[in-house]
C-alpha atoms as a PDB file:
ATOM      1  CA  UNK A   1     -13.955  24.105 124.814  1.00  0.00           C
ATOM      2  CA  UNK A   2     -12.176  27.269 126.354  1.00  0.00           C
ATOM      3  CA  UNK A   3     -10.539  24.619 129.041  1.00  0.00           C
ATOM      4  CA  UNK A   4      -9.236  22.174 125.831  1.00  0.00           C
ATOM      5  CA  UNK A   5      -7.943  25.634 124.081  1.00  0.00           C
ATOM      6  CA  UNK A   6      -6.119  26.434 127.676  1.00  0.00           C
ATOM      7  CA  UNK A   7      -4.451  22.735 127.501  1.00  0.00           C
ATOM      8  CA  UNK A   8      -3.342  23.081 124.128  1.00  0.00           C
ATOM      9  CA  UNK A   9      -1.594  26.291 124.494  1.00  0.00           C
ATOM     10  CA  UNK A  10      -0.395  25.186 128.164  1.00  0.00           C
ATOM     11  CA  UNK A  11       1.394  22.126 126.350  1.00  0.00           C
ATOM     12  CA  UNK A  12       2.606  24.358 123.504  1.00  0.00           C
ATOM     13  CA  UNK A  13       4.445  26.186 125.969  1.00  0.00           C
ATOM     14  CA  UNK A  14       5.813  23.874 128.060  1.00  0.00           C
ATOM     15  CA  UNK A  15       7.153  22.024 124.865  1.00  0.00           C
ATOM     16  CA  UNK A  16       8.795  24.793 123.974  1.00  0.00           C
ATOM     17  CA  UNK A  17      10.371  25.565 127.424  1.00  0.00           C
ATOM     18  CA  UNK A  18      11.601  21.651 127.195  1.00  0.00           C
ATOM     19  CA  UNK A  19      12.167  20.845 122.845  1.00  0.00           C
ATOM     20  CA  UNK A  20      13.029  24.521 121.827  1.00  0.00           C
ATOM     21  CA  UNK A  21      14.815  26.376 124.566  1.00  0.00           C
ATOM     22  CA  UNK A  22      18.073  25.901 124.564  1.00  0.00           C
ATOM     23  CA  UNK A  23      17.901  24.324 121.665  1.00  0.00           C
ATOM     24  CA  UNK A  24      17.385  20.857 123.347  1.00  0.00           C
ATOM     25  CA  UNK A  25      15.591  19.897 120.531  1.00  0.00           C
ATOM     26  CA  UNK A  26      19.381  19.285 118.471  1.00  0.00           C
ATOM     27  CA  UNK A  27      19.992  16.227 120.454  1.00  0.00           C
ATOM     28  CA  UNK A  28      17.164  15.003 119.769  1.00  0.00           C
ATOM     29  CA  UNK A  29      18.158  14.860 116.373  1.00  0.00           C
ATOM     30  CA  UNK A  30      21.855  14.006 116.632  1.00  0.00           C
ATOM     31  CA  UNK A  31      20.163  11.413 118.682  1.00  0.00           C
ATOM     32  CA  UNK A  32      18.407  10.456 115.949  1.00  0.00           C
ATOM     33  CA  UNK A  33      21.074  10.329 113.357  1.00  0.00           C
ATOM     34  CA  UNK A  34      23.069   7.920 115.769  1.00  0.00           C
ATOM     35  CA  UNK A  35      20.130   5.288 115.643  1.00  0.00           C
ATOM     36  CA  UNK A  36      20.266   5.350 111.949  1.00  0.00           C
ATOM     37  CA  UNK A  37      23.880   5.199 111.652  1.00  0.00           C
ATOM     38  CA  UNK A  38      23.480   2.603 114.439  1.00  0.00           C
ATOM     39  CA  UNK A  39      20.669   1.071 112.354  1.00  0.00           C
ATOM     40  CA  UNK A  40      22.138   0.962 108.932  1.00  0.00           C
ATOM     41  CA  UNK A  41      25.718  -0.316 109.633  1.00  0.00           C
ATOM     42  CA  UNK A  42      24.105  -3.083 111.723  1.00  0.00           C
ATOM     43  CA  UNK A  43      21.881  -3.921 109.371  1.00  0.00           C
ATOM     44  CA  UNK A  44      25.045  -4.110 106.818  1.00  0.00           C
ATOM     45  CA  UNK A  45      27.503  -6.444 109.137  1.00  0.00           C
ATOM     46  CA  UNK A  46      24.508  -8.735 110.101  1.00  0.00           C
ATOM     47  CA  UNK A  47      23.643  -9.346 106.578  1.00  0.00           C
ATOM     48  CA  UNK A  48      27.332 -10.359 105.674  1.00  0.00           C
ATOM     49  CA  UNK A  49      27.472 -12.495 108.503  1.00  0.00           C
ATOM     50  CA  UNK A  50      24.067 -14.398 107.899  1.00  0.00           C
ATOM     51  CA  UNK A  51      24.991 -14.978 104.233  1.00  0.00           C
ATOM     52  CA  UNK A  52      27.937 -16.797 105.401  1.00  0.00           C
ATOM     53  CA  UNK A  53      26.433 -18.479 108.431  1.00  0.00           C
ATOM     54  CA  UNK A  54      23.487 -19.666 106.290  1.00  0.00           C
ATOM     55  CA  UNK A  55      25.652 -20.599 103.616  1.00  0.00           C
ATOM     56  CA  UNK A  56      27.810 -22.796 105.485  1.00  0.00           C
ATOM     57  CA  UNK A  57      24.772 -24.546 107.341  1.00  0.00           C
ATOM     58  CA  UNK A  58      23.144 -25.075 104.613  1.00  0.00           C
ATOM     59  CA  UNK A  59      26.499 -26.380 102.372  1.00  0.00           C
ATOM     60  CA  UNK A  60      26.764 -28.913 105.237  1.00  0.00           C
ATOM     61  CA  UNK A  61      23.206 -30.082 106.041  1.00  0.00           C
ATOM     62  CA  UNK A  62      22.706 -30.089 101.721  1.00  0.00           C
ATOM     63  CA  UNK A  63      26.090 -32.092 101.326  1.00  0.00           C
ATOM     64  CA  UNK A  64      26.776 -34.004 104.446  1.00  0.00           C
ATOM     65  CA  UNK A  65      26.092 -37.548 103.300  1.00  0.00           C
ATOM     66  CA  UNK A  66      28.058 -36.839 100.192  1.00  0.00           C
ATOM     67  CA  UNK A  67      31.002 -35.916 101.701  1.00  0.00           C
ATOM     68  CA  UNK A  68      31.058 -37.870 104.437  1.00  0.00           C
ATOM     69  CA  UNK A  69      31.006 -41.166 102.431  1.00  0.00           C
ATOM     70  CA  UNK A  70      34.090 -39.263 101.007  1.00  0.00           C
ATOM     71  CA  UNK A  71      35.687 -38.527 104.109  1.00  0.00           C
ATOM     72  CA  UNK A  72      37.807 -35.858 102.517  1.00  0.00           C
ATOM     73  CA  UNK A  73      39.805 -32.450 104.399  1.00  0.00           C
ATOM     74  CA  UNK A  74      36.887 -30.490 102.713  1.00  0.00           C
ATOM     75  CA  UNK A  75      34.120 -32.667 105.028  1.00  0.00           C
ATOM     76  CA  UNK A  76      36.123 -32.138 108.014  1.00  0.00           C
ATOM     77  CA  UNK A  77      36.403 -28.090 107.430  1.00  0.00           C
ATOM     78  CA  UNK A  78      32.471 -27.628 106.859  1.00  0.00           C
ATOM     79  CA  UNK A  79      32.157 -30.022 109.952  1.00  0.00           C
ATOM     80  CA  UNK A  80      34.309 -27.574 112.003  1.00  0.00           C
ATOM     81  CA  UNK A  81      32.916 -24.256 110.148  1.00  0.00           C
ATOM     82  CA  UNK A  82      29.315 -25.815 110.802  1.00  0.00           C
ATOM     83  CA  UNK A  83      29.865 -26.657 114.454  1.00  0.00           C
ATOM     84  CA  UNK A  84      31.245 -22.682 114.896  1.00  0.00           C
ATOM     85  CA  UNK A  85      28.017 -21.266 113.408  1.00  0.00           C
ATOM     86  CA  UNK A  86      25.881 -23.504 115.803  1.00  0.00           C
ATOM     87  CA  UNK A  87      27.745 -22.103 118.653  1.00  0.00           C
ATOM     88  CA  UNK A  88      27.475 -18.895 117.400  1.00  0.00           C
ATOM     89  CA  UNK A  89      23.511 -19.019 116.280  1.00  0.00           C
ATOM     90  CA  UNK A  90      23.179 -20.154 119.902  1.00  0.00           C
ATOM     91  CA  UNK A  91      25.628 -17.849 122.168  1.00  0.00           C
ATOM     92  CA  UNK A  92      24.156 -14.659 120.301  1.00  0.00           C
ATOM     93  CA  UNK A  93      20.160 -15.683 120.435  1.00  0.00           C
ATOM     94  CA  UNK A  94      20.742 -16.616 123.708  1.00  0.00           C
ATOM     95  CA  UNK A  95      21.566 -14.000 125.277  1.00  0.00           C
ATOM     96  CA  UNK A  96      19.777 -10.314 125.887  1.00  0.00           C
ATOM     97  CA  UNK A  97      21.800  -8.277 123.452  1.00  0.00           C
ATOM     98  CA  UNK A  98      21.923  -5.418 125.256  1.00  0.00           C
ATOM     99  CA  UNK A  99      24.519  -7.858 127.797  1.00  0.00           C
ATOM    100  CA  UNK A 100      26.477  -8.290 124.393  1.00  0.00           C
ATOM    101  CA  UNK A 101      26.362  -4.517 123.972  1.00  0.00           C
ATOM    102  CA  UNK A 102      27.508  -4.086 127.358  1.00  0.00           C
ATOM    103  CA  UNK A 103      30.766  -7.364 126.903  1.00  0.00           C
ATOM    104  CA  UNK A 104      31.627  -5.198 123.538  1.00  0.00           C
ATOM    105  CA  UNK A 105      32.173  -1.968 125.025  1.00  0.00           C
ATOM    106  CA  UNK A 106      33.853  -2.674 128.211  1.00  0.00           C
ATOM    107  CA  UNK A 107      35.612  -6.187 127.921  1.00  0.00           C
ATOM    108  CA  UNK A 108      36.195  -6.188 123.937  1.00  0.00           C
ATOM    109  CA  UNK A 109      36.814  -2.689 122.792  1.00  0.00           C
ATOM    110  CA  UNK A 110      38.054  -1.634 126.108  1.00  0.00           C
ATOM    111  CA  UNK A 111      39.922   0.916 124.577  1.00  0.00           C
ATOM    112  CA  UNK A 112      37.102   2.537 122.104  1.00  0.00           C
ATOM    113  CA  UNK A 113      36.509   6.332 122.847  1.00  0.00           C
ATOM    114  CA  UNK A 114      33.659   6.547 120.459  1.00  0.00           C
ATOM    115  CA  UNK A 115      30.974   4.010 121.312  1.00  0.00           C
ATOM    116  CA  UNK A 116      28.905   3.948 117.618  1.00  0.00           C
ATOM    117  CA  UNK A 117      31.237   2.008 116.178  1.00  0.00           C
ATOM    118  CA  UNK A 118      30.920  -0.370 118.852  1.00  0.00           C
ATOM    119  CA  UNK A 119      27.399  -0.167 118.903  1.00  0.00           C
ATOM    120  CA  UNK A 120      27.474  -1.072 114.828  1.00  0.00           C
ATOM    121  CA  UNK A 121      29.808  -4.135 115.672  1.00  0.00           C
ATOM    122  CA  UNK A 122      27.288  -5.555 118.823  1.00  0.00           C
ATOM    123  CA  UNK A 123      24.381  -4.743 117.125  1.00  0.00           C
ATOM    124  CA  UNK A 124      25.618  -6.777 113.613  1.00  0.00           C
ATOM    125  CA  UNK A 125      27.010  -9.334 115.292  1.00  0.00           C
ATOM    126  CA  UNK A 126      23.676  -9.763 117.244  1.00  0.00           C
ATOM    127  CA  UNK A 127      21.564  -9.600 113.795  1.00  0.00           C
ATOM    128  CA  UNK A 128      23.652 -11.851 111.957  1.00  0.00           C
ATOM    129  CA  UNK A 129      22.176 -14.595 113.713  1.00  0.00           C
ATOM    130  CA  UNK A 130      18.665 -13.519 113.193  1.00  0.00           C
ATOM    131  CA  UNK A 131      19.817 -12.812 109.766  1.00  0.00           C
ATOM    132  CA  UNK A 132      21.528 -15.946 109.336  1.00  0.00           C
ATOM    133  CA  UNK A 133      18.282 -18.281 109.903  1.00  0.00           C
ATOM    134  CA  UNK A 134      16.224 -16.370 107.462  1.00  0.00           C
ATOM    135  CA  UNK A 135      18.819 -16.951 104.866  1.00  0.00           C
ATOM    136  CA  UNK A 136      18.710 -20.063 105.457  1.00  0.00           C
ATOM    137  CA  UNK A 137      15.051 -20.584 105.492  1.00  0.00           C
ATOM    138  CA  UNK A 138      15.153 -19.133 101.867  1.00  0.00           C
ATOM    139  CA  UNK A 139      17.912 -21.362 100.679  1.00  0.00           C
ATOM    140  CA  UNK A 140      15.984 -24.285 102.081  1.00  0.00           C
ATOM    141  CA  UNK A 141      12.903 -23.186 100.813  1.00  0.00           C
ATOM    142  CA  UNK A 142      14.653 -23.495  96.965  1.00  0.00           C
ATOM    143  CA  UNK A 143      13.395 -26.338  95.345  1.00  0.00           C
ATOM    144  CA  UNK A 144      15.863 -28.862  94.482  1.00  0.00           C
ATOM    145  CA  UNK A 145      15.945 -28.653  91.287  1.00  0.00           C
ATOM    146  CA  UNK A 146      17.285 -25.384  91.054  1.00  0.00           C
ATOM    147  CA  UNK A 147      20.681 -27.135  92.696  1.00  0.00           C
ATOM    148  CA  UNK A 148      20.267 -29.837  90.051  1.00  0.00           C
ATOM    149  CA  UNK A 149      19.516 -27.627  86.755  1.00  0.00           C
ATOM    150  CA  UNK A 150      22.696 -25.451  87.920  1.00  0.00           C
ATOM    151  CA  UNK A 151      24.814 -28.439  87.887  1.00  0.00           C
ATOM    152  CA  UNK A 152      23.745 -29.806  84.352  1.00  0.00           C
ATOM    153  CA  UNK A 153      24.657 -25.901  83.043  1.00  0.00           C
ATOM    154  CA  UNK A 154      28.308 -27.024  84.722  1.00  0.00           C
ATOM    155  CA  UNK A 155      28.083 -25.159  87.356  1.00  0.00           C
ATOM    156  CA  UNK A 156      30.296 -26.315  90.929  1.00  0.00           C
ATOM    157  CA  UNK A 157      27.842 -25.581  94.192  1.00  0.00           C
ATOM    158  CA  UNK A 158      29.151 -22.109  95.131  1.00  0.00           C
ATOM    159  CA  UNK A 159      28.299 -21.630  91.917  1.00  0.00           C
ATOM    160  CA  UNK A 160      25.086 -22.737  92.054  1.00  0.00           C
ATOM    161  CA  UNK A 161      24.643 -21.055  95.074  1.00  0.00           C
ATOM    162  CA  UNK A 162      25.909 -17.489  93.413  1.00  0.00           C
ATOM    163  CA  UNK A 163      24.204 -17.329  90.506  1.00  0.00           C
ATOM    164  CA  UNK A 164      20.628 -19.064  91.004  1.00  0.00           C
ATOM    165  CA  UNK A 165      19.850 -19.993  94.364  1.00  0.00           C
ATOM    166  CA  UNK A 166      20.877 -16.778  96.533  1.00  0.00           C
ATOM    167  CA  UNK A 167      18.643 -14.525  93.946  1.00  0.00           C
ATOM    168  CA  UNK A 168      15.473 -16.485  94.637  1.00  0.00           C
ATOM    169  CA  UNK A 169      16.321 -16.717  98.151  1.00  0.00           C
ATOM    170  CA  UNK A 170      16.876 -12.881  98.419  1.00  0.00           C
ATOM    171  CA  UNK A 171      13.297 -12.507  96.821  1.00  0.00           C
ATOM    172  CA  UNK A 172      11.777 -14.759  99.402  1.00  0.00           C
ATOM    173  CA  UNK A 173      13.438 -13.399 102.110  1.00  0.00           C
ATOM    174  CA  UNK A 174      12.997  -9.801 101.235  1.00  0.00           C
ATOM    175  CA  UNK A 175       9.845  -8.825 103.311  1.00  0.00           C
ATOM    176  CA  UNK A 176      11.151 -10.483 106.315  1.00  0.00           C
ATOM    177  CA  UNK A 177      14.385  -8.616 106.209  1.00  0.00           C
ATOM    178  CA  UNK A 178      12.978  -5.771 106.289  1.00  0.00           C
ATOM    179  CA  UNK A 179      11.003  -6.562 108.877  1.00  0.00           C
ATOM    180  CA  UNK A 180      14.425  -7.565 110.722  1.00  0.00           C
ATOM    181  CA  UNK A 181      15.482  -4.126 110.140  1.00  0.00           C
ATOM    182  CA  UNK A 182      12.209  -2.143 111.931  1.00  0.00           C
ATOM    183  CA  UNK A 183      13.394  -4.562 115.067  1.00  0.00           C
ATOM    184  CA  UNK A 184      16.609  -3.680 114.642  1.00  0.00           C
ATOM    185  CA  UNK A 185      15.726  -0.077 114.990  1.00  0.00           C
ATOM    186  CA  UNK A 186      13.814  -0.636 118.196  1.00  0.00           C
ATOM    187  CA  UNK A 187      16.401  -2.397 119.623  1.00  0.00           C
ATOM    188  CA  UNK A 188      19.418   0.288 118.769  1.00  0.00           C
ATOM    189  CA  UNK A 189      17.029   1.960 121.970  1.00  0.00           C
ATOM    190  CA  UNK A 190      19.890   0.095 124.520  1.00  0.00           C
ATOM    191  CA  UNK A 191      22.477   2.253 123.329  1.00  0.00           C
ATOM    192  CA  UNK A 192      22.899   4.545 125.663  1.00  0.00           C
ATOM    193  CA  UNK A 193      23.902   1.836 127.908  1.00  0.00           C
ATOM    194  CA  UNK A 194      27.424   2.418 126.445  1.00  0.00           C
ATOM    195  CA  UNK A 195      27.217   6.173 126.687  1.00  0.00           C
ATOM    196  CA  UNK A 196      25.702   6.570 123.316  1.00  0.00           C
ATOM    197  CA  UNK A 197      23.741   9.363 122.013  1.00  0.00           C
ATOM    198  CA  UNK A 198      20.662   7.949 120.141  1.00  0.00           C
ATOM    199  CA  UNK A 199      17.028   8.996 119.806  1.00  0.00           C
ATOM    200  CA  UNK A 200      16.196   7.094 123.259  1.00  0.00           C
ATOM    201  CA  UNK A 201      19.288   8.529 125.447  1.00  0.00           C
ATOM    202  CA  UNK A 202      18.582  11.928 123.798  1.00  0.00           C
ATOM    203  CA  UNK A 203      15.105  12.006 125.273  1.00  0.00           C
ATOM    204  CA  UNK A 204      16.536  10.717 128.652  1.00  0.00           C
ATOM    205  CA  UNK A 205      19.119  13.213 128.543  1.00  0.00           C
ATOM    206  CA  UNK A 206      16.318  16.304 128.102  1.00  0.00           C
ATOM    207  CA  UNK A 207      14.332  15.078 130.761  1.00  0.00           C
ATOM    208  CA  UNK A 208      17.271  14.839 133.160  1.00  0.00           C
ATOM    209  CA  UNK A 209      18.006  18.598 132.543  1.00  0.00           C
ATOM    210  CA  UNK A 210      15.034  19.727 132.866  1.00  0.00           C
ATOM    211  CA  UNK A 211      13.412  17.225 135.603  1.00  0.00           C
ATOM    212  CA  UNK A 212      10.628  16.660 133.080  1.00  0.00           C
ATOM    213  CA  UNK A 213      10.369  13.769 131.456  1.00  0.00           C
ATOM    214  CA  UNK A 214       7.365  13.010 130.073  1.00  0.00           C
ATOM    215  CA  UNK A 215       7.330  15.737 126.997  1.00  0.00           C
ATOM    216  CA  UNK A 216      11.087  14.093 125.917  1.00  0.00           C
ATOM    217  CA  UNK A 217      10.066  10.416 126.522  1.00  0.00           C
ATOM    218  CA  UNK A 218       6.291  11.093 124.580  1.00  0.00           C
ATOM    219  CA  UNK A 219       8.467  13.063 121.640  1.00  0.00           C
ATOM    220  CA  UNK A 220      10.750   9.831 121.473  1.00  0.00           C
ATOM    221  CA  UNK A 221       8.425   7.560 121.650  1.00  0.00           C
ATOM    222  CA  UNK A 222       6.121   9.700 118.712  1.00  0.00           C
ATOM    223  CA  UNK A 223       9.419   9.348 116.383  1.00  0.00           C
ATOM    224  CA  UNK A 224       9.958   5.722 116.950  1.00  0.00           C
ATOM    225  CA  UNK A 225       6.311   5.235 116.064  1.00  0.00           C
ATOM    226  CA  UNK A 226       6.272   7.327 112.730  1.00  0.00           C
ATOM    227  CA  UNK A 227       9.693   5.788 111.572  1.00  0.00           C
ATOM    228  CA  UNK A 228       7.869   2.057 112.637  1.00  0.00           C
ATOM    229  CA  UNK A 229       4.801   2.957 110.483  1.00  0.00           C
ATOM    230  CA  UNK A 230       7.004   4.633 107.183  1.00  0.00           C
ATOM    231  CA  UNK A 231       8.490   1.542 107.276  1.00  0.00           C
ATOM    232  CA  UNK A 232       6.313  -0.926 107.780  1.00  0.00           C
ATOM    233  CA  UNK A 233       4.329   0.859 104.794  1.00  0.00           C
ATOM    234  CA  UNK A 234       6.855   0.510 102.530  1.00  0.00           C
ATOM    235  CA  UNK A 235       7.573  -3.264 103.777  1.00  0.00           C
ATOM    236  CA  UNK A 236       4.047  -3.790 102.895  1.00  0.00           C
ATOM    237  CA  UNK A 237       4.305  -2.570  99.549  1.00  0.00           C
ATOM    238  CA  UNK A 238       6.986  -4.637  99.148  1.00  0.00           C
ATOM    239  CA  UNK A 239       5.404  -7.547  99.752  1.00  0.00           C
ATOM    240  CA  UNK A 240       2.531  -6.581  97.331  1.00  0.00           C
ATOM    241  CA  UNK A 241       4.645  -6.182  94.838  1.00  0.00           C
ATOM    242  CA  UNK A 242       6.443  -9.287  95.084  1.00  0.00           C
ATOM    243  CA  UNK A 243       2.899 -11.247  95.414  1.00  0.00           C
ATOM    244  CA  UNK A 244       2.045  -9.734  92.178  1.00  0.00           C
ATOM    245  CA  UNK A 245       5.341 -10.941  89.984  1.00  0.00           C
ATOM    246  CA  UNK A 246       4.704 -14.337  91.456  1.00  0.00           C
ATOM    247  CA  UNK A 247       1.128 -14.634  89.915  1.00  0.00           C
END
């Protein structure tokens, strides 16, 4: 027992020398506050870009008899739109995204000085395609006669799409977007790739100072895990919840 007591207070110490002295510990948390920031405005681009993704691929695959009996400019534009958000949906999923990280910040934004922002834009544009599919499984997954009833009220299809479909869809697609959004947290980790400061270079950082790594890399890896479990509680809930209104 005397030998566990002599640990603990060994490891107290030497967290302090590493976390506290020097107040180390503050990048940690500006680390930290970059991964949400990272996080958030990801999370915010890739959800723009998946509802229009889904919402042209599933326009096209829902109308493409229609208007291709029609053969009019409109059939041609969803053709081209549709054929861009292929490419896209495959490009982006097919590649590591911490290579699209890496294109963004010294090819695209050559020029950036701050690399968040850059992170926000390679991150989003990496979710949207994720993003994009589950949208799209939840617009597929309306039943058909939602699309029908909106047209007897007089509804046109965006319409249709506004004001009945994209509400259920949201509802069924819920849980898994937020489960979208715990991955994308885990995956802001690449960051400092581009010489940003979140939770995952912060820890790196600490441990290069002080040529000890495994209190910073353990203290990262603790946050990740408690920020993974908060959310996934809350997800859970969610999905509780949404199991109960259906019944």
């Amino acid at each position: 027992m005397r030998f566990i007591i002599a640990d603990i207070l060994a490891f107290i110490a030497e967290f302090k020398r590493i976390m506290i002295d020097g107040d180390r510990y503050m990048l940690v948390l500006d680390g930290l506050k970059n991964t949400f920031i990272i996080t958030f405005g990801a999370l915010a681009i890739g959800v723009v870009i998946g509802i229009v993704v889904a919402a042209i691929r599933t326009s096209f695959d829902k109308n493409k008899e229609a208007m291709k009996l029609r053969r009019g400019v409109g059939y041609y534009i969803l053709l081209v739109l549709n054929a861009i958000s292929k490419f896209y949906l495959t490009v982006t999923r097919g590649t590591p995204v911490v290579v699209q990280l890496m294109i963004c910040y010294f090819i695209v934004f050559a020029a950036a000085d701050d690399g968040v922002p850059v992170a926000i834009f390679a991150f989003g544009f990496n979710s949207g395609a994720y993003v994009a599919e589950i949208f799209r499984a939840g617009i597929m997954s309306v039943d058909n006669g939602q699309f029908e009833a909106g047209r007897s009220l007089g509804f046109n299809y965006f319409q249709t799409m506004r004001f009945i479909v994209i509400p259920q869809m949201f509802k069924a697609v819920l849980p898994t977007l937020c489960n979208e959004f715990i991955a994308l947290l885990k995956e802001t980790s690449v960051a400092g790739y581009v010489g940003v400061i979140d939770l995952t270079k912060a820890g790196n950082t600490i441990g290069g100072r002080t040529f000890s790594y495994f209190i910073p890399l353990i203290t990262v890896a603790v946050i990740y895990l408690v920020l993974v479990i908060i959310l996934s509680f809350f997800v859970n809930r969610l999905e509780r919840r949404l199991r109960k209104s259906e019944r």
